[in-house]
C-alpha atoms as a PDB file:
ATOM      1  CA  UNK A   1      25.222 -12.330  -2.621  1.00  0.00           C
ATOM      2  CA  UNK A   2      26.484 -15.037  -5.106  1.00  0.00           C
ATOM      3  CA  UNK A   3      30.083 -14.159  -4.549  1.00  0.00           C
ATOM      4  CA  UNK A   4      29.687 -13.842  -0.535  1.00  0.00           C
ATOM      5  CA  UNK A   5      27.864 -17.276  -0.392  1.00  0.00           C
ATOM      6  CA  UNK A   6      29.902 -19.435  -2.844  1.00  0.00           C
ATOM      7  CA  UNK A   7      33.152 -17.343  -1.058  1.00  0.00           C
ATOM      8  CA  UNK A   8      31.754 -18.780   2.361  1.00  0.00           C
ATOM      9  CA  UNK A   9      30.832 -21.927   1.411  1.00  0.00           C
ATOM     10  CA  UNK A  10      32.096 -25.144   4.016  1.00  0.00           C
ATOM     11  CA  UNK A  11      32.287 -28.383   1.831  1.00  0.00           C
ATOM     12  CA  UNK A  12      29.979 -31.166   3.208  1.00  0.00           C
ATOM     13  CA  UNK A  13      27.201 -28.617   4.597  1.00  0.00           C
ATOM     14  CA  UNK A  14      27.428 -26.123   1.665  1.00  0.00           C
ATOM     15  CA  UNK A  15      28.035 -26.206  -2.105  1.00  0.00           C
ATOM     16  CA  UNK A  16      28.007 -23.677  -5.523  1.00  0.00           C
ATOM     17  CA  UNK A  17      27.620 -25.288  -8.516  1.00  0.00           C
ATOM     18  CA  UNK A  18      26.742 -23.559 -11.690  1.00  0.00           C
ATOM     19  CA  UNK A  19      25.192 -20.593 -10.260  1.00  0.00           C
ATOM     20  CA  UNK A  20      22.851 -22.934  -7.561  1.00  0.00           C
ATOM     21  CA  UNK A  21      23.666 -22.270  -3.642  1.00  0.00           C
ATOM     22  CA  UNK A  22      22.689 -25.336  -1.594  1.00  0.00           C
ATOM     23  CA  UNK A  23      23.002 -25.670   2.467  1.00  0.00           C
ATOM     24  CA  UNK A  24      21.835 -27.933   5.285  1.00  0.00           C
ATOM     25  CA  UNK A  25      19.413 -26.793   7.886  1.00  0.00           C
ATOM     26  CA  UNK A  26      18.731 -27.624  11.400  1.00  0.00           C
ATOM     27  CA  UNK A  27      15.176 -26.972  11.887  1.00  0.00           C
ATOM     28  CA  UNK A  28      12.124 -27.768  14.464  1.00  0.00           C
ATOM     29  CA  UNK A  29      10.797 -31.316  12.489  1.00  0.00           C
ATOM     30  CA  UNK A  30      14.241 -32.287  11.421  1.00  0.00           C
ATOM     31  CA  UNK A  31      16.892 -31.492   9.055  1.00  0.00           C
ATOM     32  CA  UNK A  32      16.185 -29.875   5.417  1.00  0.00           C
ATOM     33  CA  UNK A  33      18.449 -29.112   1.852  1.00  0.00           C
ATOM     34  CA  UNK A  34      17.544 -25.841   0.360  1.00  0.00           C
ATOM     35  CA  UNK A  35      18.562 -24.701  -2.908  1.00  0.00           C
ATOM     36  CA  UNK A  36      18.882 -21.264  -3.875  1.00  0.00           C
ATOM     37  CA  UNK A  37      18.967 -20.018  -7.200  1.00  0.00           C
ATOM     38  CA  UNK A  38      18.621 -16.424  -9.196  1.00  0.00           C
ATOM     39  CA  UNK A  39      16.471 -16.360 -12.599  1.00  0.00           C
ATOM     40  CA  UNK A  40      16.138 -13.289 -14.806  1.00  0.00           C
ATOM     41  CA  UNK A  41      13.277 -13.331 -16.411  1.00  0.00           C
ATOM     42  CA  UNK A  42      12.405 -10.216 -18.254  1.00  0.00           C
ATOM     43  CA  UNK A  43      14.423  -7.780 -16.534  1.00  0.00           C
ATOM     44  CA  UNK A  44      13.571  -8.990 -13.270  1.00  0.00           C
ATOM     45  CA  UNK A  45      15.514 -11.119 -10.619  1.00  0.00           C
ATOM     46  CA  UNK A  46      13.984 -13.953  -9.083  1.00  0.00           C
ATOM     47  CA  UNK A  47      15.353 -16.386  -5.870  1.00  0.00           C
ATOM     48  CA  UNK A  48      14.164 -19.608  -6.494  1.00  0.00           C
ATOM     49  CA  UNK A  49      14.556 -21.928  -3.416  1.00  0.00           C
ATOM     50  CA  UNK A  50      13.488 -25.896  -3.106  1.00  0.00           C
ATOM     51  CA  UNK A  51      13.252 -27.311  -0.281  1.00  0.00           C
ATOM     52  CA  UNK A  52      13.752 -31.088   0.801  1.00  0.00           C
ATOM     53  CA  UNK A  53      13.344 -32.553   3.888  1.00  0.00           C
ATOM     54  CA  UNK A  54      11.334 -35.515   5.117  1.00  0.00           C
ATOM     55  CA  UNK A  55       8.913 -33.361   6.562  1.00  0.00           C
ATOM     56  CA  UNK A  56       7.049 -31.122   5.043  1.00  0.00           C
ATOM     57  CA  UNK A  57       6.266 -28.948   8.420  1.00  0.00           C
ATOM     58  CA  UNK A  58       9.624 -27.503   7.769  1.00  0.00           C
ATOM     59  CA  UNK A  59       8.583 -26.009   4.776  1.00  0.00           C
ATOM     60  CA  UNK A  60       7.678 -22.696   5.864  1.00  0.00           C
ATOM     61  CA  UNK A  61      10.615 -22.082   8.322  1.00  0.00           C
ATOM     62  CA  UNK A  62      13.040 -23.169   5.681  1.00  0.00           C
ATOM     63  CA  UNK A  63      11.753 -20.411   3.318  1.00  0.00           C
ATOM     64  CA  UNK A  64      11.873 -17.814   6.265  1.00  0.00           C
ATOM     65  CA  UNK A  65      15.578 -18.943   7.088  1.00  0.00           C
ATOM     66  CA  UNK A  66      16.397 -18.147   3.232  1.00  0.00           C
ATOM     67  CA  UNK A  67      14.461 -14.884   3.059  1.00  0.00           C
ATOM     68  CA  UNK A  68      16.710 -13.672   6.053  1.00  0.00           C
ATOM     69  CA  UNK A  69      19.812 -15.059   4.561  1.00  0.00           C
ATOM     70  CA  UNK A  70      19.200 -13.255   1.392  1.00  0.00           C
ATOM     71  CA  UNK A  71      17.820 -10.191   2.727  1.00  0.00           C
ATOM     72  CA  UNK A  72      14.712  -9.790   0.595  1.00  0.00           C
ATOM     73  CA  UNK A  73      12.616  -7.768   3.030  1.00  0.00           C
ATOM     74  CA  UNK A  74      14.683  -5.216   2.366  1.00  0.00           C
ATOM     75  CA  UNK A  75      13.961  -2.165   0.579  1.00  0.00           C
ATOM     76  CA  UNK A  76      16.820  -2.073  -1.969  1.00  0.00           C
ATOM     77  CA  UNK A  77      15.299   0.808  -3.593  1.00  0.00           C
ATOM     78  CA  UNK A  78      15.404   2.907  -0.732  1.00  0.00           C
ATOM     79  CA  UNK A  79      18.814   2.222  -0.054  1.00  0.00           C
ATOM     80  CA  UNK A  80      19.627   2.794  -3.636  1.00  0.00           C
ATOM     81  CA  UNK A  81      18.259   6.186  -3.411  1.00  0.00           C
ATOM     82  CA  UNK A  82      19.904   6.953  -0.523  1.00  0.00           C
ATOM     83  CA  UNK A  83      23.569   5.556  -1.260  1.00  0.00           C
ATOM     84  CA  UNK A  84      23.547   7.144  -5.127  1.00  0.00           C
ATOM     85  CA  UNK A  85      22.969  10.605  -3.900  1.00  0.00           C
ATOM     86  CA  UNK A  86      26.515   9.773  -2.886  1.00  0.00           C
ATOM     87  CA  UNK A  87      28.690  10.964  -5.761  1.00  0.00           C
ATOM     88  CA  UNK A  88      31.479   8.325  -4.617  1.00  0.00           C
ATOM     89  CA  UNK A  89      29.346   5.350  -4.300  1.00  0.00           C
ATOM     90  CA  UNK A  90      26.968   6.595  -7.508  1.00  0.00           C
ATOM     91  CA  UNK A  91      28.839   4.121  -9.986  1.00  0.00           C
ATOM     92  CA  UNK A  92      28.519   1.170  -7.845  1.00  0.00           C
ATOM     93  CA  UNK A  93      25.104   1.492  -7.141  1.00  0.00           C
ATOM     94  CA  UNK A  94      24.650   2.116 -10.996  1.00  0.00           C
ATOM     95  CA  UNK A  95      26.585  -0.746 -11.473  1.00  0.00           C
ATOM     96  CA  UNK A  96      25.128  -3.835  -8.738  1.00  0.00           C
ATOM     97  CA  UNK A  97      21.635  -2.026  -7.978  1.00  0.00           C
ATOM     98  CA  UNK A  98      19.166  -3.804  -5.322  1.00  0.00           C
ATOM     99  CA  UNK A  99      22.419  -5.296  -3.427  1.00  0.00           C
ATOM    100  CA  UNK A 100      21.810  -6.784  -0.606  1.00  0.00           C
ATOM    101  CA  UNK A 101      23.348  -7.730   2.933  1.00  0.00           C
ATOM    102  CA  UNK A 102      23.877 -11.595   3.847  1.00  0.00           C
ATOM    103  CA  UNK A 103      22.062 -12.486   6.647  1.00  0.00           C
ATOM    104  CA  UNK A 104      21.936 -15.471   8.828  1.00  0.00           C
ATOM    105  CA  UNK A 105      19.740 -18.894   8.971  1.00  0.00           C
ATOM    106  CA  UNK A 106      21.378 -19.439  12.119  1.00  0.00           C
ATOM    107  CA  UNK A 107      22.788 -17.204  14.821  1.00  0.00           C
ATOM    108  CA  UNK A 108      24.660 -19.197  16.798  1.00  0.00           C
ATOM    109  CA  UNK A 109      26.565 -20.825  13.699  1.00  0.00           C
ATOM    110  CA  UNK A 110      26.977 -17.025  12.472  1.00  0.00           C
ATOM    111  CA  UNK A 111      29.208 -16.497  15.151  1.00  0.00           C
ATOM    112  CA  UNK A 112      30.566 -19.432  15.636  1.00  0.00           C
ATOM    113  CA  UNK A 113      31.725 -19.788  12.089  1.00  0.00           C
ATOM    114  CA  UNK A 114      32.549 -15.767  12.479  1.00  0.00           C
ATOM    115  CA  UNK A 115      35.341 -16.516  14.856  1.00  0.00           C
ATOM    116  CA  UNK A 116      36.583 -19.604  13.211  1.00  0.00           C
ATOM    117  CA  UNK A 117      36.839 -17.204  10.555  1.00  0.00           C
ATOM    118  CA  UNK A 118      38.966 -14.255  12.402  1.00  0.00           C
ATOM    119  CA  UNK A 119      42.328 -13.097  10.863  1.00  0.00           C
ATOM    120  CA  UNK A 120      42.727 -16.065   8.513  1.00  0.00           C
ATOM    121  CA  UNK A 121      41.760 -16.399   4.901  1.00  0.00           C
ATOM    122  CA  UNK A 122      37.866 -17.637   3.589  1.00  0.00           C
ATOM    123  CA  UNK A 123      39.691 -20.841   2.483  1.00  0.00           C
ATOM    124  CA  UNK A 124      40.946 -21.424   5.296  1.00  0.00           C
ATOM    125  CA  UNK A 125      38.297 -20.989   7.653  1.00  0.00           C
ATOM    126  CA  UNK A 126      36.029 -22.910   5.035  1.00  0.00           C
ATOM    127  CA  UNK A 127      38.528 -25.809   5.725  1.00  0.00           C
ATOM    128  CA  UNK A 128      38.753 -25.222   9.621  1.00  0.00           C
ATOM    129  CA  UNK A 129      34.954 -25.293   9.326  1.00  0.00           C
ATOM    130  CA  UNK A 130      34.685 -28.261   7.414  1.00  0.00           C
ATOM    131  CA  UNK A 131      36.741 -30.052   9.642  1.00  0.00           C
ATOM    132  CA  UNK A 132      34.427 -29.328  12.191  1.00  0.00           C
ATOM    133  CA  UNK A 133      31.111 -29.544  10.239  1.00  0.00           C
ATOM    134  CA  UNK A 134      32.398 -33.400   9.075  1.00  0.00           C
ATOM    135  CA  UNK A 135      33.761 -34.881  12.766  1.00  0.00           C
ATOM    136  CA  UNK A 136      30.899 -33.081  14.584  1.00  0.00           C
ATOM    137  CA  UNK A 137      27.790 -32.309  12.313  1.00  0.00           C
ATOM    138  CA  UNK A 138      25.021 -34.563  12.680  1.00  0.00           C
ATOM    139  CA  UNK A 139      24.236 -36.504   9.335  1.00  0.00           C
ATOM    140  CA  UNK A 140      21.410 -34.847   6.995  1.00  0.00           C
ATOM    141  CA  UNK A 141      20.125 -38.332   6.304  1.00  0.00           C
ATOM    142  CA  UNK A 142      19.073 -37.760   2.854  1.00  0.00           C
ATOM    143  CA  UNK A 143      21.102 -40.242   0.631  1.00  0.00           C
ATOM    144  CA  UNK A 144      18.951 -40.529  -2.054  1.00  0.00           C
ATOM    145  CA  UNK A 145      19.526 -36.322  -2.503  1.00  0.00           C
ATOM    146  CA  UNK A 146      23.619 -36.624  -1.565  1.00  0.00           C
ATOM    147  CA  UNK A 147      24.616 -37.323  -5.795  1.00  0.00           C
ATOM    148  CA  UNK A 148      22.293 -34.353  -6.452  1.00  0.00           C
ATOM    149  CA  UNK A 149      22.661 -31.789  -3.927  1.00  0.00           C
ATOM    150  CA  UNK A 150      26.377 -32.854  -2.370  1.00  0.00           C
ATOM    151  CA  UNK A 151      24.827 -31.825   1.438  1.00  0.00           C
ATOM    152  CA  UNK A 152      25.876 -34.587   3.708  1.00  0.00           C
ATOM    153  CA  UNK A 153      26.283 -33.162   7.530  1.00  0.00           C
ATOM    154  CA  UNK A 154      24.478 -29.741   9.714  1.00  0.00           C
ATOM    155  CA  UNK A 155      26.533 -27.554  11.434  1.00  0.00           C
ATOM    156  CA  UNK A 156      26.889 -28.880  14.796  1.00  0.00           C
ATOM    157  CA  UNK A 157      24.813 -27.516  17.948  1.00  0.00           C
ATOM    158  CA  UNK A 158      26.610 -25.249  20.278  1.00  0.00           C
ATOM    159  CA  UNK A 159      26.577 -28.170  22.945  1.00  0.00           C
ATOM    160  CA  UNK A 160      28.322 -30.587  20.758  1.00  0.00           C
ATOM    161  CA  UNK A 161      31.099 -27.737  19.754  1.00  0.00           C
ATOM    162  CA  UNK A 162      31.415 -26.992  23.509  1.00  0.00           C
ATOM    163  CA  UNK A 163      31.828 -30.252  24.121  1.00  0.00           C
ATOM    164  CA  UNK A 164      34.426 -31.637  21.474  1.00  0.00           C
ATOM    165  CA  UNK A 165      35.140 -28.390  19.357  1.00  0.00           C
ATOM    166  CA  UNK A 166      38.820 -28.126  20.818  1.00  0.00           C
ATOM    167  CA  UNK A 167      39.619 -31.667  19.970  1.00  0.00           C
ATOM    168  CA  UNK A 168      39.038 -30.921  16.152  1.00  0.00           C
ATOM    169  CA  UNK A 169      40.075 -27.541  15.725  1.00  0.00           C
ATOM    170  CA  UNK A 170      43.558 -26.098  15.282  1.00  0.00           C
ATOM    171  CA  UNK A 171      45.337 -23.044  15.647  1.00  0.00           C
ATOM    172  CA  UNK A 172      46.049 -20.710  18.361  1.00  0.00           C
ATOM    173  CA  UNK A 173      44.814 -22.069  22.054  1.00  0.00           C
ATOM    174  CA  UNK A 174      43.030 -18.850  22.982  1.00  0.00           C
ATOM    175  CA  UNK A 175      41.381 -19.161  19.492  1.00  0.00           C
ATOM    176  CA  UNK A 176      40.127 -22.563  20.048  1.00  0.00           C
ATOM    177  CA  UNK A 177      39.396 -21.797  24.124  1.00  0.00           C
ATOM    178  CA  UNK A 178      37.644 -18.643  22.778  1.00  0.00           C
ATOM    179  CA  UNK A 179      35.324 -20.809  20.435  1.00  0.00           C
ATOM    180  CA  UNK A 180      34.558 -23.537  22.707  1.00  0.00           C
ATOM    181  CA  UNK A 181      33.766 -20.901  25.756  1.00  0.00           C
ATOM    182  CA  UNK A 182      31.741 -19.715  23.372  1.00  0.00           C
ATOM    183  CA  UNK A 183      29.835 -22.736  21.882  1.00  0.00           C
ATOM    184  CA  UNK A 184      29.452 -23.520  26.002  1.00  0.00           C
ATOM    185  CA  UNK A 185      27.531 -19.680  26.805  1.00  0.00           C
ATOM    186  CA  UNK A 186      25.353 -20.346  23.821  1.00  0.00           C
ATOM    187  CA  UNK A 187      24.328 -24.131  24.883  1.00  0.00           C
ATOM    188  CA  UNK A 188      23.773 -23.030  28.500  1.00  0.00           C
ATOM    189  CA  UNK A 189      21.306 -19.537  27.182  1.00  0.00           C
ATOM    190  CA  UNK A 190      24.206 -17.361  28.552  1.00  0.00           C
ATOM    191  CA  UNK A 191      24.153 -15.526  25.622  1.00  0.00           C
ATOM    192  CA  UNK A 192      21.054 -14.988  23.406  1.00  0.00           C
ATOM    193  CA  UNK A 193      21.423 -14.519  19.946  1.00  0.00           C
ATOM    194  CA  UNK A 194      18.154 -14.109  18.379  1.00  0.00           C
ATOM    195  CA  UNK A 195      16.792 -11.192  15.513  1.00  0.00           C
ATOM    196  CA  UNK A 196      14.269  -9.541  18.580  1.00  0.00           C
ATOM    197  CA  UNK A 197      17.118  -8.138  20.768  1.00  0.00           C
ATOM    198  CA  UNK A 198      18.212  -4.117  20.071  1.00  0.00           C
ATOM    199  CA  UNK A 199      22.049  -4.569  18.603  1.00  0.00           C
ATOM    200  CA  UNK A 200      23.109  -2.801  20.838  1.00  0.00           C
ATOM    201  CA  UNK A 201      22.199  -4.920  23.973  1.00  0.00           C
ATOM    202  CA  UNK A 202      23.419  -8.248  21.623  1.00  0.00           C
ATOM    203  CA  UNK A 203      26.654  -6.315  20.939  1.00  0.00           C
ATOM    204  CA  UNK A 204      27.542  -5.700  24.588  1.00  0.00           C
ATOM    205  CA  UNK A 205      27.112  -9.361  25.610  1.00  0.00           C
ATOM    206  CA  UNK A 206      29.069 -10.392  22.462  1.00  0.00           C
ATOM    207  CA  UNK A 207      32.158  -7.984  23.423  1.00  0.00           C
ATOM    208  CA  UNK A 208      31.546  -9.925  27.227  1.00  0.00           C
ATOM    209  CA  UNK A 209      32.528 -12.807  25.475  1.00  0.00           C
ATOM    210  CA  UNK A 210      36.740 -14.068  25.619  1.00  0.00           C
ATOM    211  CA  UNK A 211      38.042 -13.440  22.001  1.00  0.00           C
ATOM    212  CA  UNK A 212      35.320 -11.511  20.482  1.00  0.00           C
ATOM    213  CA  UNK A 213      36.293  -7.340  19.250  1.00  0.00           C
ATOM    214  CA  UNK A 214      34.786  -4.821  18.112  1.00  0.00           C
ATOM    215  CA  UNK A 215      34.366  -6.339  14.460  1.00  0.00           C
ATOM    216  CA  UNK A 216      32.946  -9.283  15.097  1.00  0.00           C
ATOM    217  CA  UNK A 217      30.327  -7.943  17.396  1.00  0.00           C
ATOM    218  CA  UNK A 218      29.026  -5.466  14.572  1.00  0.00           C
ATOM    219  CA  UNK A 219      29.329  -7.789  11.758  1.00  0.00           C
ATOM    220  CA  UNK A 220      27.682 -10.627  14.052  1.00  0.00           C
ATOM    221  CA  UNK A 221      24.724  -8.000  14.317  1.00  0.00           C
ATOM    222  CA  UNK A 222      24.484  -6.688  10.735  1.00  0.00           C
ATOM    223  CA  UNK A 223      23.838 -10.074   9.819  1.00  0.00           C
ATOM    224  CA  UNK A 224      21.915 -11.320  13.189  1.00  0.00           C
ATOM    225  CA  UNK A 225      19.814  -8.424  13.698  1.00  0.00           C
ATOM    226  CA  UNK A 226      19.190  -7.428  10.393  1.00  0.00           C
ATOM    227  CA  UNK A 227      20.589  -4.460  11.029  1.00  0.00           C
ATOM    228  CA  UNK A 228      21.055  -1.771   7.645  1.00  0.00           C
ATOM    229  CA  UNK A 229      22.655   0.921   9.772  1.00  0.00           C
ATOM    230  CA  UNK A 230      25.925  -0.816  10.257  1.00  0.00           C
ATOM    231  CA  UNK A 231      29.510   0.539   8.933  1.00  0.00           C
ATOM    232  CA  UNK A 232      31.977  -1.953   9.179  1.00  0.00           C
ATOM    233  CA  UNK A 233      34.598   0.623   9.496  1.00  0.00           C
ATOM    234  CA  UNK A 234      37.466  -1.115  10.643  1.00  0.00           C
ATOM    235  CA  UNK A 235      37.211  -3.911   8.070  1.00  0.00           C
ATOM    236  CA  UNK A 236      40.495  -3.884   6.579  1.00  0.00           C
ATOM    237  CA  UNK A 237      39.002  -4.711   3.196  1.00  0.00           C
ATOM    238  CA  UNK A 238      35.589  -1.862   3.772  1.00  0.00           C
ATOM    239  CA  UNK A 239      38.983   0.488   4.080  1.00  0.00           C
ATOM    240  CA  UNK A 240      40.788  -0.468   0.988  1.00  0.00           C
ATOM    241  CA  UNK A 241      37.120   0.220  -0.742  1.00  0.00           C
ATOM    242  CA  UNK A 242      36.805   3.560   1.253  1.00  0.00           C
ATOM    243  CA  UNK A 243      40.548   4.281   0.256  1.00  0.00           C
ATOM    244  CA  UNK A 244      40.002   3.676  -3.838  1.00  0.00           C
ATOM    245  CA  UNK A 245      36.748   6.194  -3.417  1.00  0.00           C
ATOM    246  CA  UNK A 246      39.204   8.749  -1.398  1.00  0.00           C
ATOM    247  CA  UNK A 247      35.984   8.217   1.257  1.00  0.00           C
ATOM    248  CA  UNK A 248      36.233   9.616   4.427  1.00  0.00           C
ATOM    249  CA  UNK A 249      34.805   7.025   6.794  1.00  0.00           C
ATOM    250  CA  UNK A 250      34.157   9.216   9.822  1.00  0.00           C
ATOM    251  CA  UNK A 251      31.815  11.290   7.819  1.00  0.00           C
ATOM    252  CA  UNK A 252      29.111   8.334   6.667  1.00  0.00           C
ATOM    253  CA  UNK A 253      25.988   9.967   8.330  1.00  0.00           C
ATOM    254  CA  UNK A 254      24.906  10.639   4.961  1.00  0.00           C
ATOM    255  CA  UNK A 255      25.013   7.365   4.109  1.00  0.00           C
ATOM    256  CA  UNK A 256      22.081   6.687   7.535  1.00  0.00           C
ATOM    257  CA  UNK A 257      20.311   4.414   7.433  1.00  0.00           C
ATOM    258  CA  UNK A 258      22.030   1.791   5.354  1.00  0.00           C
ATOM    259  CA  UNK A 259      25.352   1.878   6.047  1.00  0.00           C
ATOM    260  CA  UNK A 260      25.427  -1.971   5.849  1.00  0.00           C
ATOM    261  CA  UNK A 261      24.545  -1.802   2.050  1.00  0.00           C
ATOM    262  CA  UNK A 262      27.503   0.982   2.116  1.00  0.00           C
ATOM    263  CA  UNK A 263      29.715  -1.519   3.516  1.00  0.00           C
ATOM    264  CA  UNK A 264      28.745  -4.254   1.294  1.00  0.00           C
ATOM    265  CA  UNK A 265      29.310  -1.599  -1.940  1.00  0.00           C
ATOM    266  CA  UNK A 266      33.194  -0.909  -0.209  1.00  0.00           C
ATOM    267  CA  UNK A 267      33.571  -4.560  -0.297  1.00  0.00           C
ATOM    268  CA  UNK A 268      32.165  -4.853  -3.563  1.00  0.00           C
ATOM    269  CA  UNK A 269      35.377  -2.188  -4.972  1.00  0.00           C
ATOM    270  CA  UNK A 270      38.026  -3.191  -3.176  1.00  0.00           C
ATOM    271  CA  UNK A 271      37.405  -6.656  -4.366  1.00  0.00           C
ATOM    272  CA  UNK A 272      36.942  -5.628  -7.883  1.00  0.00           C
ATOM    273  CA  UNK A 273      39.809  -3.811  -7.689  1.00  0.00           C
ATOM    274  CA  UNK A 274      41.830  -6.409  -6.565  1.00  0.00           C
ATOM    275  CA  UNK A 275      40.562  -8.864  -9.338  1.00  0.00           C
ATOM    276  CA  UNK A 276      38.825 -11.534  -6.774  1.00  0.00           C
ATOM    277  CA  UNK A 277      34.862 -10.372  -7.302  1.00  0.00           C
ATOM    278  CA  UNK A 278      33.623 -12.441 -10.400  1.00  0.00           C
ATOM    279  CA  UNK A 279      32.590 -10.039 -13.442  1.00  0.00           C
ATOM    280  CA  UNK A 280      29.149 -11.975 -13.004  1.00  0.00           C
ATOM    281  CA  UNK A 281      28.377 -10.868  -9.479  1.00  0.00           C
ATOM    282  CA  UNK A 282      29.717  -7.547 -10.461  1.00  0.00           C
ATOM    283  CA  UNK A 283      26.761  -6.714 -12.651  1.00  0.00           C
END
């Protein structure tokens, strides 16, 4: 989780510094910082999260918004149990028990930010992001907190993306048309993104949608939904985990149901393997 959130993070709405994830977030009495931090203490692990805002109403939906993010409803154990009995994914559970899948504080960033994201590097969708986040994203407010805590913008509504997305982002024109189509479905409740729906019905209006595959639509759920039964199978980097295992990825019943935390461990490998997944997250 420390690697995939430090990884992700868009300068000016998120920051990693020494271990401590901090975001903005849009909420129903007004923006809020949160910052997210793992302690140890005796054995255990602990997420300690602060919250400022200039309410303190948001309080308690901040905290929710984290505990999805960080998955810690989840039964890691069980998963554990279930993904060890796996000879080839044994060692990695030995190795990072309890982990977890990201979730989302906010569905319709998710996927916005998902398809900003597709077929380019993290850093550079962190940097189309940004782009976006600082011409778009309306202003956190807090500037006695900025020399602290670094947060200075939200990620921008749907309606404000729809409106002047394509004048800020580049790249491809069906890539940019794709996103601000979009941005325009979500802001008009064309498309509903919300944890209640059955992934399947979510994935079928996502695949509706100009630009969005296969991939993002079960990704997009896995962290939406919540879902743990989701195999990211044609993630090129879930593959090059599945290939150092010699793991068959049509044959992952076994791994029902948490085939997201399976995905997350084929992640985990192929990124050790390739040197990128800090020896601290590893463990």
């Amino acid at each position: 989780m420390e690697w995939f959130l430090s990884g992700h993070a868009v300068p000016g709405m998120e920051t990693t510094v020494d271990g401590t994830y901090r975001r903005s977030l849009r909420l129903l009495h007004g923006p809020a910082v949160v910052s997210c931090r793992f302690d140890r203490p005796r054995g255990r692990t602990v997420l300690r999260v602060a919250v400022r805002t200039a309410d303190d109403r948001n309080v308690p939906e901040a905290l929710d918004r984290v505990r999805l993010l960080y998955g810690t409803d989840v039964d890691s154990a069980e998963a554990d149990a279930v993904l060890a009995a796996d000879p080839a994914l044994a060692p990695s559970v030995e190795q990072a028990p309890g982990i977890r899948v990201p979730g989302s504080v906010d569905p319709a960033e998710t996927l916005l930010r998902t398809m900003i994201g597709q077929q380019i590097s993290l850093g550079a969708a962190a940097t189309h992001t940004a782009r976006l986040v600082a011409a778009l994203g309306d202003p956190v407010g807090d500037d006695d907190g900025v020399s602290e805590h670094g947060i200075v913008r939200l990620f921008p509504t749907p309606a404000v993306v729809a409106d002047a997305g394509a004048s800020v982002l580049t790249g491809p024109t069906r890539r940019i048309t794709a996103i601000a189509e979009t941005a325009r479905r979500l802001a008009d409740g064309d498309v509903e993104l919300h944890r209640g729906r059955p992934a399947p019905e979510q994935e079928a209006d996502l695949l509706a949608l100009r630009g969005v595959g296969p991939w993002t639509a079960r990704y997009v759920s896995m962290r939406v939904q919540g879902d743990p039964d989701v195999l990211l199978d044609t993630d090129l980097v879930v593959r090059q985990g599945a290939a150092l295992l010699n793991v068959d990825l049509r044959d992952s019943g076994r791994w029902s149901p948490w085939r997201s935390s399976a995905s997350m461990h084929l992640w985990r490998v192929a990124l050790l393997d390739r040197g990128t997944y800090p020896s601290a997250a590893a463990g």
